[in-house]
Protein backbone atom coordinates (compact mmCIF):
# COMPACT_ATOMS: atom_id res chain seq x y z
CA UNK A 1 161.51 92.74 92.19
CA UNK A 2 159.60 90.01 90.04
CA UNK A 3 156.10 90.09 90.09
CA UNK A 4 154.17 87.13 91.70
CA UNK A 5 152.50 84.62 89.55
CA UNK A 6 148.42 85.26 89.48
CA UNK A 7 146.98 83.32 92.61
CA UNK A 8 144.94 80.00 91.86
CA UNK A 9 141.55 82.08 92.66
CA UNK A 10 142.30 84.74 89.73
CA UNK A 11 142.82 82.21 87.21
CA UNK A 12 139.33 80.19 88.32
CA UNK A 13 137.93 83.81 87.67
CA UNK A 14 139.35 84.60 84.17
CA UNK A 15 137.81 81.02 83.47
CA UNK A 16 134.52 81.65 84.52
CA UNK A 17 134.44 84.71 82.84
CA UNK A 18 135.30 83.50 79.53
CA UNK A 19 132.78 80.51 79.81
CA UNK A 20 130.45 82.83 80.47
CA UNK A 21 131.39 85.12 76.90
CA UNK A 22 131.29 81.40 75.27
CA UNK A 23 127.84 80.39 76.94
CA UNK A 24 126.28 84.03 75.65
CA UNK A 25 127.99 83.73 72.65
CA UNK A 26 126.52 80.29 71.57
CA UNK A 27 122.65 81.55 73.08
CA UNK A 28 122.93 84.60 70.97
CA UNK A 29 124.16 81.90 67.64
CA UNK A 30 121.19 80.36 68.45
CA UNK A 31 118.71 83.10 68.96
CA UNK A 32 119.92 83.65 64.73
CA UNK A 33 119.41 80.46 63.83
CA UNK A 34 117.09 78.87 65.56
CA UNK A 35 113.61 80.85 63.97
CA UNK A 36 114.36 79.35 60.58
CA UNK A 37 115.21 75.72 61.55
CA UNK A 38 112.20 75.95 63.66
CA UNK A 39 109.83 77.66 61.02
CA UNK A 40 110.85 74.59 59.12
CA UNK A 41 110.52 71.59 61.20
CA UNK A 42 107.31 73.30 61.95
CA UNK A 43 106.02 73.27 58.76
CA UNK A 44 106.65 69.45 58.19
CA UNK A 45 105.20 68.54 60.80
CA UNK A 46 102.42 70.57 60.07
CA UNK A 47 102.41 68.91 56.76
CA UNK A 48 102.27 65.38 58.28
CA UNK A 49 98.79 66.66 60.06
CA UNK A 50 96.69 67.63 56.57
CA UNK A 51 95.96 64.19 55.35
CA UNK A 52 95.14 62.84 58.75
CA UNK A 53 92.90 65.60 59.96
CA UNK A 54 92.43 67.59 57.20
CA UNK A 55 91.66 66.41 53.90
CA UNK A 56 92.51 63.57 51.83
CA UNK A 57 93.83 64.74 48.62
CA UNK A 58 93.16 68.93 47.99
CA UNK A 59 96.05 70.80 47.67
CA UNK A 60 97.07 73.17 50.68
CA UNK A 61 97.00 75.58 47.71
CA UNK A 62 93.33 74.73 46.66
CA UNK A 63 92.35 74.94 50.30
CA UNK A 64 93.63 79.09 50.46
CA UNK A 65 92.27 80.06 47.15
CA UNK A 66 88.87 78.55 48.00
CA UNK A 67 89.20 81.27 51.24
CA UNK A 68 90.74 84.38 49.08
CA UNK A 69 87.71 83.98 46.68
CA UNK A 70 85.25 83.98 49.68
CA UNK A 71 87.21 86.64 50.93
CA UNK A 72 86.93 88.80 47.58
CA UNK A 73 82.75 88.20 47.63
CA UNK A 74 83.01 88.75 51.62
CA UNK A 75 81.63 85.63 52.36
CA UNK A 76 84.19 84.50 55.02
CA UNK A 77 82.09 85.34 57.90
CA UNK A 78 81.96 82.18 60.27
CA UNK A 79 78.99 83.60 62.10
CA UNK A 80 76.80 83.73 59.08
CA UNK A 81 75.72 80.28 58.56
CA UNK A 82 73.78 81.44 54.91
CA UNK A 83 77.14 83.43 53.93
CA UNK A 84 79.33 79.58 54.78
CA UNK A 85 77.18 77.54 52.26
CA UNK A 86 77.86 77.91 48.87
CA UNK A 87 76.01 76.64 46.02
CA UNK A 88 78.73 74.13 44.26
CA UNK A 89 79.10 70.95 46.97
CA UNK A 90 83.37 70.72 46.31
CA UNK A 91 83.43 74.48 47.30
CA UNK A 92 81.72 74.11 50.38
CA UNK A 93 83.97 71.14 50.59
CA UNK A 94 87.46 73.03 50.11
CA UNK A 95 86.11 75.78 52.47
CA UNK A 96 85.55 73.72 55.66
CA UNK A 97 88.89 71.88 54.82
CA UNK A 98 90.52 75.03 54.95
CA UNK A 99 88.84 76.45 58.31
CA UNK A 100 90.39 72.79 59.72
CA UNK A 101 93.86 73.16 57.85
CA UNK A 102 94.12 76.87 59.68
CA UNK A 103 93.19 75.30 63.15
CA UNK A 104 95.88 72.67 62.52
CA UNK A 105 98.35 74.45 60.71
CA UNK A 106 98.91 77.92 62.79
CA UNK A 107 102.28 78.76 59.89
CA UNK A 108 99.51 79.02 57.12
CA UNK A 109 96.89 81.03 59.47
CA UNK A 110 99.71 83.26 60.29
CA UNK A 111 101.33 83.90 56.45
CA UNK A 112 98.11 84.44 55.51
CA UNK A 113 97.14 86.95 57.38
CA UNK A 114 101.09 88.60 57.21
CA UNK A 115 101.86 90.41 53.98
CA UNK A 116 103.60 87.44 52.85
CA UNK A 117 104.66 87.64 48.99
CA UNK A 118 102.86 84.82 46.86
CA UNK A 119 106.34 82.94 46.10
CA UNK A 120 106.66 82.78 50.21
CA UNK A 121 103.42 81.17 50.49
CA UNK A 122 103.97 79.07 47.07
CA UNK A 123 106.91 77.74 48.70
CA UNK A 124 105.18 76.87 52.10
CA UNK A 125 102.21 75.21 50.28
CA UNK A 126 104.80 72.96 48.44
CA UNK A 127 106.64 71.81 51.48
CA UNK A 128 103.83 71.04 53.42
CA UNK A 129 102.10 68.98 50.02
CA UNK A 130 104.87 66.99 50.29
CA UNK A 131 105.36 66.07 54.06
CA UNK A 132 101.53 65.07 53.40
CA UNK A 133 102.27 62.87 50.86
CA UNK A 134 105.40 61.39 52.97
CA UNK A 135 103.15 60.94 55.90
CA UNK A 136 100.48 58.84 53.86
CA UNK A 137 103.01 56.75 52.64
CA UNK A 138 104.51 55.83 55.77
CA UNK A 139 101.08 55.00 57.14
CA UNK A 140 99.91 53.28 54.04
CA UNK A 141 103.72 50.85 54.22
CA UNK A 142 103.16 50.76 58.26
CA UNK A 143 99.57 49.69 57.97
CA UNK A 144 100.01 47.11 55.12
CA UNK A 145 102.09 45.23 57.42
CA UNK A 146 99.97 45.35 60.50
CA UNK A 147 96.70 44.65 58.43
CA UNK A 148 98.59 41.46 57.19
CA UNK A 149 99.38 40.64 60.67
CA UNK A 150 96.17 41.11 62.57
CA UNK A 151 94.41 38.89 60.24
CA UNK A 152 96.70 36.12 60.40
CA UNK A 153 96.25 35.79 64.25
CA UNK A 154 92.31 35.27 63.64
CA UNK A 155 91.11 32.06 63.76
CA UNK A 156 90.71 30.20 61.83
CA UNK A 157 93.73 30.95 60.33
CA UNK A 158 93.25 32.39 56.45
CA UNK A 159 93.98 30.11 53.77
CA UNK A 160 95.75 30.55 51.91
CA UNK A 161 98.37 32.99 53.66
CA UNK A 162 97.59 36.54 53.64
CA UNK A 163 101.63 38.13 52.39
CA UNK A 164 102.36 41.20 53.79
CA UNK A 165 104.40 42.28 50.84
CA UNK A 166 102.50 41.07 47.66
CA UNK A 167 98.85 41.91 47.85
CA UNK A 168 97.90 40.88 44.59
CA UNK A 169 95.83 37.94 45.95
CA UNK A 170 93.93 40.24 48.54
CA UNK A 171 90.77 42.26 48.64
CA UNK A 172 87.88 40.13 46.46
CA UNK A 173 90.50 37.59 45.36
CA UNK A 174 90.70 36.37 48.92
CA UNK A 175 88.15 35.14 51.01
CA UNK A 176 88.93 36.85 54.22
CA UNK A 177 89.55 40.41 52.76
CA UNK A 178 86.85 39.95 50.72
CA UNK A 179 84.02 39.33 52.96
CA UNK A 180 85.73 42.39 55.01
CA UNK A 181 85.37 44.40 51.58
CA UNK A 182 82.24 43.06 50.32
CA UNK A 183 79.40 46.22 51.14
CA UNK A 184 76.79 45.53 53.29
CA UNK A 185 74.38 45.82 50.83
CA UNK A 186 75.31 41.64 49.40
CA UNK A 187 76.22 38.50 51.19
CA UNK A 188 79.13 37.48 50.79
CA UNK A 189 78.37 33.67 49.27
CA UNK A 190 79.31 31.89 46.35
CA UNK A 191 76.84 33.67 44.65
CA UNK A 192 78.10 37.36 45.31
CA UNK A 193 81.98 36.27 45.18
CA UNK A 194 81.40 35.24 42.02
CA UNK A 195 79.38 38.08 40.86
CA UNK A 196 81.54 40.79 42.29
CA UNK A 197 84.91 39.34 41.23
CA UNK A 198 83.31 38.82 37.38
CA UNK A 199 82.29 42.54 37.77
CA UNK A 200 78.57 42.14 37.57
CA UNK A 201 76.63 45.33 37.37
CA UNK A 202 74.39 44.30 39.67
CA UNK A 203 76.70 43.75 42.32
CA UNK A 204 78.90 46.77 41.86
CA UNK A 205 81.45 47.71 44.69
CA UNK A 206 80.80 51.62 44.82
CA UNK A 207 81.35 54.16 47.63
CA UNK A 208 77.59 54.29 48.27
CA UNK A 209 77.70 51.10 50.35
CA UNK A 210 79.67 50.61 53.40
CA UNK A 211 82.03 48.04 53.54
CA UNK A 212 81.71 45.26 55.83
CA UNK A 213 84.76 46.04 58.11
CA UNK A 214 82.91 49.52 59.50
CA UNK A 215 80.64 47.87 61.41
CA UNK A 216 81.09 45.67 64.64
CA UNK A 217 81.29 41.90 63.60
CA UNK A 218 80.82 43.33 60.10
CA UNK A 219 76.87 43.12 61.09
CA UNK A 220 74.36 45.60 58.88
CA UNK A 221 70.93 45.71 60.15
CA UNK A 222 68.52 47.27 57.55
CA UNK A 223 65.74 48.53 60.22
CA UNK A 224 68.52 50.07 61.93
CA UNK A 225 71.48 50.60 59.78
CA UNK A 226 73.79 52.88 61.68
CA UNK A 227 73.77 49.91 64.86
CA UNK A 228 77.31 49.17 65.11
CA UNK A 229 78.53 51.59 62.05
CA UNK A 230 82.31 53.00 62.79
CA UNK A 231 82.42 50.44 65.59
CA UNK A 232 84.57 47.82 63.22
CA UNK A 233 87.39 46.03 65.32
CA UNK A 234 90.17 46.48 62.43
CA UNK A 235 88.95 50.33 61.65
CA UNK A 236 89.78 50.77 65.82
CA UNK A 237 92.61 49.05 65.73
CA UNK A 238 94.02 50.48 62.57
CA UNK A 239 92.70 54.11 64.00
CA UNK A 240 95.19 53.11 67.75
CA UNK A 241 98.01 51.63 65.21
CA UNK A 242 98.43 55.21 63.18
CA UNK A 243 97.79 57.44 66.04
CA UNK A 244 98.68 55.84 68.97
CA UNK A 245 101.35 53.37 68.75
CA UNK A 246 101.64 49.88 67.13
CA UNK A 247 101.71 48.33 70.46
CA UNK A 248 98.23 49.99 71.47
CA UNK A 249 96.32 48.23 68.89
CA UNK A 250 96.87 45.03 70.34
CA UNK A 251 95.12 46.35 73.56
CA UNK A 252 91.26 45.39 73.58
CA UNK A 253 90.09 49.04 74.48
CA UNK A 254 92.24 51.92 76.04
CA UNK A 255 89.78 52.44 78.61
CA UNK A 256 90.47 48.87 80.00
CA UNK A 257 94.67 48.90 79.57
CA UNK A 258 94.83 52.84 80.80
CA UNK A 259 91.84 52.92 83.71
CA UNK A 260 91.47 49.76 85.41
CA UNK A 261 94.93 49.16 86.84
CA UNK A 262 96.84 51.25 89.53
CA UNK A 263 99.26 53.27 87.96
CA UNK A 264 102.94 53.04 88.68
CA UNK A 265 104.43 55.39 90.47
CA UNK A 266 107.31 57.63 88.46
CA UNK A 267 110.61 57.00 90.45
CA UNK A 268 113.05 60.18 90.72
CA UNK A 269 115.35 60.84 87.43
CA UNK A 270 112.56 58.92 85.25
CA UNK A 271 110.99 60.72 82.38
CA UNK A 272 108.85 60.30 79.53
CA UNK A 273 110.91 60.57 76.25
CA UNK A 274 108.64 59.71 73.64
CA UNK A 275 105.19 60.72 72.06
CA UNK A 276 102.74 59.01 69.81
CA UNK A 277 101.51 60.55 66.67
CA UNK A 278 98.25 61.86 68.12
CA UNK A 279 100.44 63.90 70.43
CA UNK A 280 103.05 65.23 68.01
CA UNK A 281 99.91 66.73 66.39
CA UNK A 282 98.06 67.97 69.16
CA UNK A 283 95.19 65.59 68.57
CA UNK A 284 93.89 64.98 72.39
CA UNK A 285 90.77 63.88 70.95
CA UNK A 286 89.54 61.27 68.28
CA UNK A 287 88.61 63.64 65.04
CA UNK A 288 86.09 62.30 62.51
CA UNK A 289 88.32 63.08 59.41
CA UNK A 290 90.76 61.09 61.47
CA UNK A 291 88.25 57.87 61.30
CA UNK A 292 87.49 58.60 57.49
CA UNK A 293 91.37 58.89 56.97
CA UNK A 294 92.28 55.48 58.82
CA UNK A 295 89.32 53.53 56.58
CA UNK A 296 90.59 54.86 53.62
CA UNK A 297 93.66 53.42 54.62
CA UNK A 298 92.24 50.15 55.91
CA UNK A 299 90.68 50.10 52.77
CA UNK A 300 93.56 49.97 50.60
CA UNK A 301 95.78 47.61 52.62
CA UNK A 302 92.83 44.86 52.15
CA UNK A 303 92.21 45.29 48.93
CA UNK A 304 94.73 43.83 45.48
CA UNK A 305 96.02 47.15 44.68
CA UNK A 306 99.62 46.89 44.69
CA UNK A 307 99.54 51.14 44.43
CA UNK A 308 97.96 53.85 46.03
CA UNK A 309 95.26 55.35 44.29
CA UNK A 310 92.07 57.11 44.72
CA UNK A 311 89.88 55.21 42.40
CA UNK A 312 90.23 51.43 42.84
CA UNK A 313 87.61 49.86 39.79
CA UNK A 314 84.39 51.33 40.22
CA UNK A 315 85.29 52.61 44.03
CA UNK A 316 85.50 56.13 44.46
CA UNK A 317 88.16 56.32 47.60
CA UNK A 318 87.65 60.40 47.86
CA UNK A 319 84.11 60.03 47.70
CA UNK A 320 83.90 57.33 50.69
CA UNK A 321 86.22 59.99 52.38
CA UNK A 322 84.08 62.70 52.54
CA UNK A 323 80.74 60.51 52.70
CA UNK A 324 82.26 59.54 56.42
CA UNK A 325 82.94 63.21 56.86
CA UNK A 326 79.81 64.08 56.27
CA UNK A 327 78.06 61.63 58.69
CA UNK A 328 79.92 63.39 61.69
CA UNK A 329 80.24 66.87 60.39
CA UNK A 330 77.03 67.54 58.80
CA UNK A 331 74.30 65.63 60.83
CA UNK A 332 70.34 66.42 59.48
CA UNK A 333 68.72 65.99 62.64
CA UNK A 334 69.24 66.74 66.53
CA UNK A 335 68.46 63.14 67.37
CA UNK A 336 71.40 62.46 64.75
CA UNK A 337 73.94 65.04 66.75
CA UNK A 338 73.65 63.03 69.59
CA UNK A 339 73.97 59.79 67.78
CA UNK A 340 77.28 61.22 66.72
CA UNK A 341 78.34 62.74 69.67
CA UNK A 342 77.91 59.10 71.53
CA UNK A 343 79.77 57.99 68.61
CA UNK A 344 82.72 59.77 69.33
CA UNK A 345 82.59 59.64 73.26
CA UNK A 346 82.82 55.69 72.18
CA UNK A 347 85.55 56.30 70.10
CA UNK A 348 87.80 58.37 72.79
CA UNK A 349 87.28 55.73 75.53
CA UNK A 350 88.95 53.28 72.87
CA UNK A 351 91.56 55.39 71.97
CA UNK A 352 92.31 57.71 74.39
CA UNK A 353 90.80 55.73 77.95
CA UNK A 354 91.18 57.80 80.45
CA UNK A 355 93.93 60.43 78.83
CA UNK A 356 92.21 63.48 77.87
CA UNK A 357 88.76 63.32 79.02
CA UNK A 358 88.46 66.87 79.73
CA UNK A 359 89.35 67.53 75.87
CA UNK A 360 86.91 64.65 74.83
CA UNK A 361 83.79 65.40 77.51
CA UNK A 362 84.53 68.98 79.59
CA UNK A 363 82.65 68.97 82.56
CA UNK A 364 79.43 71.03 82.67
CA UNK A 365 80.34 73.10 86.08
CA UNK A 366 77.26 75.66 85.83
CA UNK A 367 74.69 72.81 87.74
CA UNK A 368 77.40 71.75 90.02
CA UNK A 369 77.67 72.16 93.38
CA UNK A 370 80.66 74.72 93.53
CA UNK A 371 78.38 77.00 90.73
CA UNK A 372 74.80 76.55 92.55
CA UNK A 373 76.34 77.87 96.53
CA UNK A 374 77.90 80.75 94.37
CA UNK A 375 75.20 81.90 93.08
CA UNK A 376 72.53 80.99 95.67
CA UNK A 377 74.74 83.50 98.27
């Protein structure tokens, strides 16, 4: 007697079964590879943070000597104001760059404190040096363009044509970048234009004046110079275009395009597939080394320099880096704290609008009422 052929329900389970060995199978292929490819994408995308909210040009590996050698005097101790200061102004320097590069970039924070061999952490410092250097150089390319754009839609309309490929007739050589460029200190007139593109020593461009373009309508009062300072309509825009989206700049304020219209309501099956810079980094907040990043890079794509580089003539690009830095990180006064903290609540409602506001301003529950009828029971 034959036997009889395996019913239609036996061969649906043999099926399942191996679908299932072929499912585990490729889960447990990707448990092995996974770690590495992730360890790596990681890492360049760390790498794309440092010169946005980090530092401008130190060296990752700069950053982590400057902590081993506070580490080998013991002077690492965050709660010890006296023990944080050191007496050499680029140390200090390196040191708070490196408390931000560790709060930014967790893969350095955590092969530092492994027992990582030096070639391991050679190798990480390289790779994320260079995604820094790739992501400058997609924002300077990015921003040349836009720059060139924006200032073409003003009115009236620059003459002659500001190219957004050859900027060899831009920054004092033009009228319109010029006066942008031109430090508060002069007036841009005949006078000055002449002076400054003739190199006159008494009308040097230097990063101990603040260019025109930081302040709101480019106005500089001298009985109250910080009026309007960071508030420059190209510096927000240029800040929205890198961090944002390219599309956001063109918005007058986020707080107006993200707060004062009904939102739409998702409809089933409809997602969100993409994410700006600022979220791809974690930024849900404006940071000031991201404001001193963006004018350095406003900076260049006004001015003639057909190359980046960190000394343009007599201007000192690292220098008006950390000088901007050290307006919002290092404040002399109280009254100046709060100056700064305005500042940046201004700065968040342009960027961010309404996103993120308990990142930018967390509520102060202990006086409200929830707080108060705990604790009066």
């Amino acid at each position: 007697m034959s036997p009889s052929p395996p019913s239609s329900s036996s061969h649906a389970e043999t099926l399942l079964s191996l679908k299932r060995c072929i499912t585990a199978l490729e889960e447990l292929n990707a448990e092995l590879r996974t770690p590495a490819e992730r360890k790596s994408n990681n890492q360049v995308l760390e790498g794309r943070v440092i010169q946005r909210l980090v530092c401008l040009t130190e060296r990752v590996e700069d950053l982590v000597s400057e902590f081993d050698r506070r580490t080998t005097l013991g002077t690492t101790d965050s709660s010890d104001d006296e023990a944080f200061e050191s007496s050499h102004m680029i140390e200090n320097r390196w040191y708070r760059s490196y408390k931000k590069l560790v709060m930014w970039c967790p893969s350095v924070r955590m092969l530092i404190q492994s027992s990582a061999e030096s070639s391991e952490l050679a190798g990480m410092c390289n790779k994320l040096n260079r995604s820094a250097d790739a992501a400058r150089g997609d924002d300077t390319t990015s921003l040349k363009f836009a720059v060139a754009s924006w200032l073409m839609q003003t009115s009236p309309t620059p003459n002659p044509v500001i190219s957004n490929r050859d900027k060899s007739c831009h920054g004092f050589y033009h009228d319109t970048t010029g006066k942008l460029l031109c430090p508060v200190d002069y007036n841009w007139d005949d006078a000055c234009r002449e002076a400054i593109r003739n190199y006159h020593p008494d009308y040097r461009v230097t990063s101990y004046s603040w260019p025109s373009y930081l302040y709101r309508d480019g106005h500089y009062d001298t009985k109250n110079p910080t009026k309007g300072l960071f508030k420059g309509e190209l510096l927000v825009k240029a800040v929205k275009h890198i961090f944002t989206s390219p599309t956001s700049a063109e918005n007058p304020s986020a707080s107006l395009s993200s707060c004062d219209f009904p939102k739409r309501r998702r409809t089933t099956g409809e997602r969100c597939t993409r994410c700006d810079v600022a979220g791809l980094l974690g930024m849900k907040s404006i940071q000031p080394r991201a404001i001193a990043y963006t004018a350095v890079q406003l900076r260049f794509a006004l001015s003639s320099a057909g190359s980046w580089r960190i000394m343009d003539d007599d201007f000192d690009q690292e220098e008006f880096y950390h000088n901007i830095v050290d307006y919002f990180e290092l404040c002399p006064s109280r009254e100046a704290t709060k100056e700064v903290e305005n500042l940046l609540l201004w700065w968040n409602q342009q960027v961010f609008g309404c996103r993120n506001v308990s990142e930018y301003r967390p509520q102060k529950t202990e006086r409200l009422s929830v707080v108060m009828t705990s604790t009066a029971q």
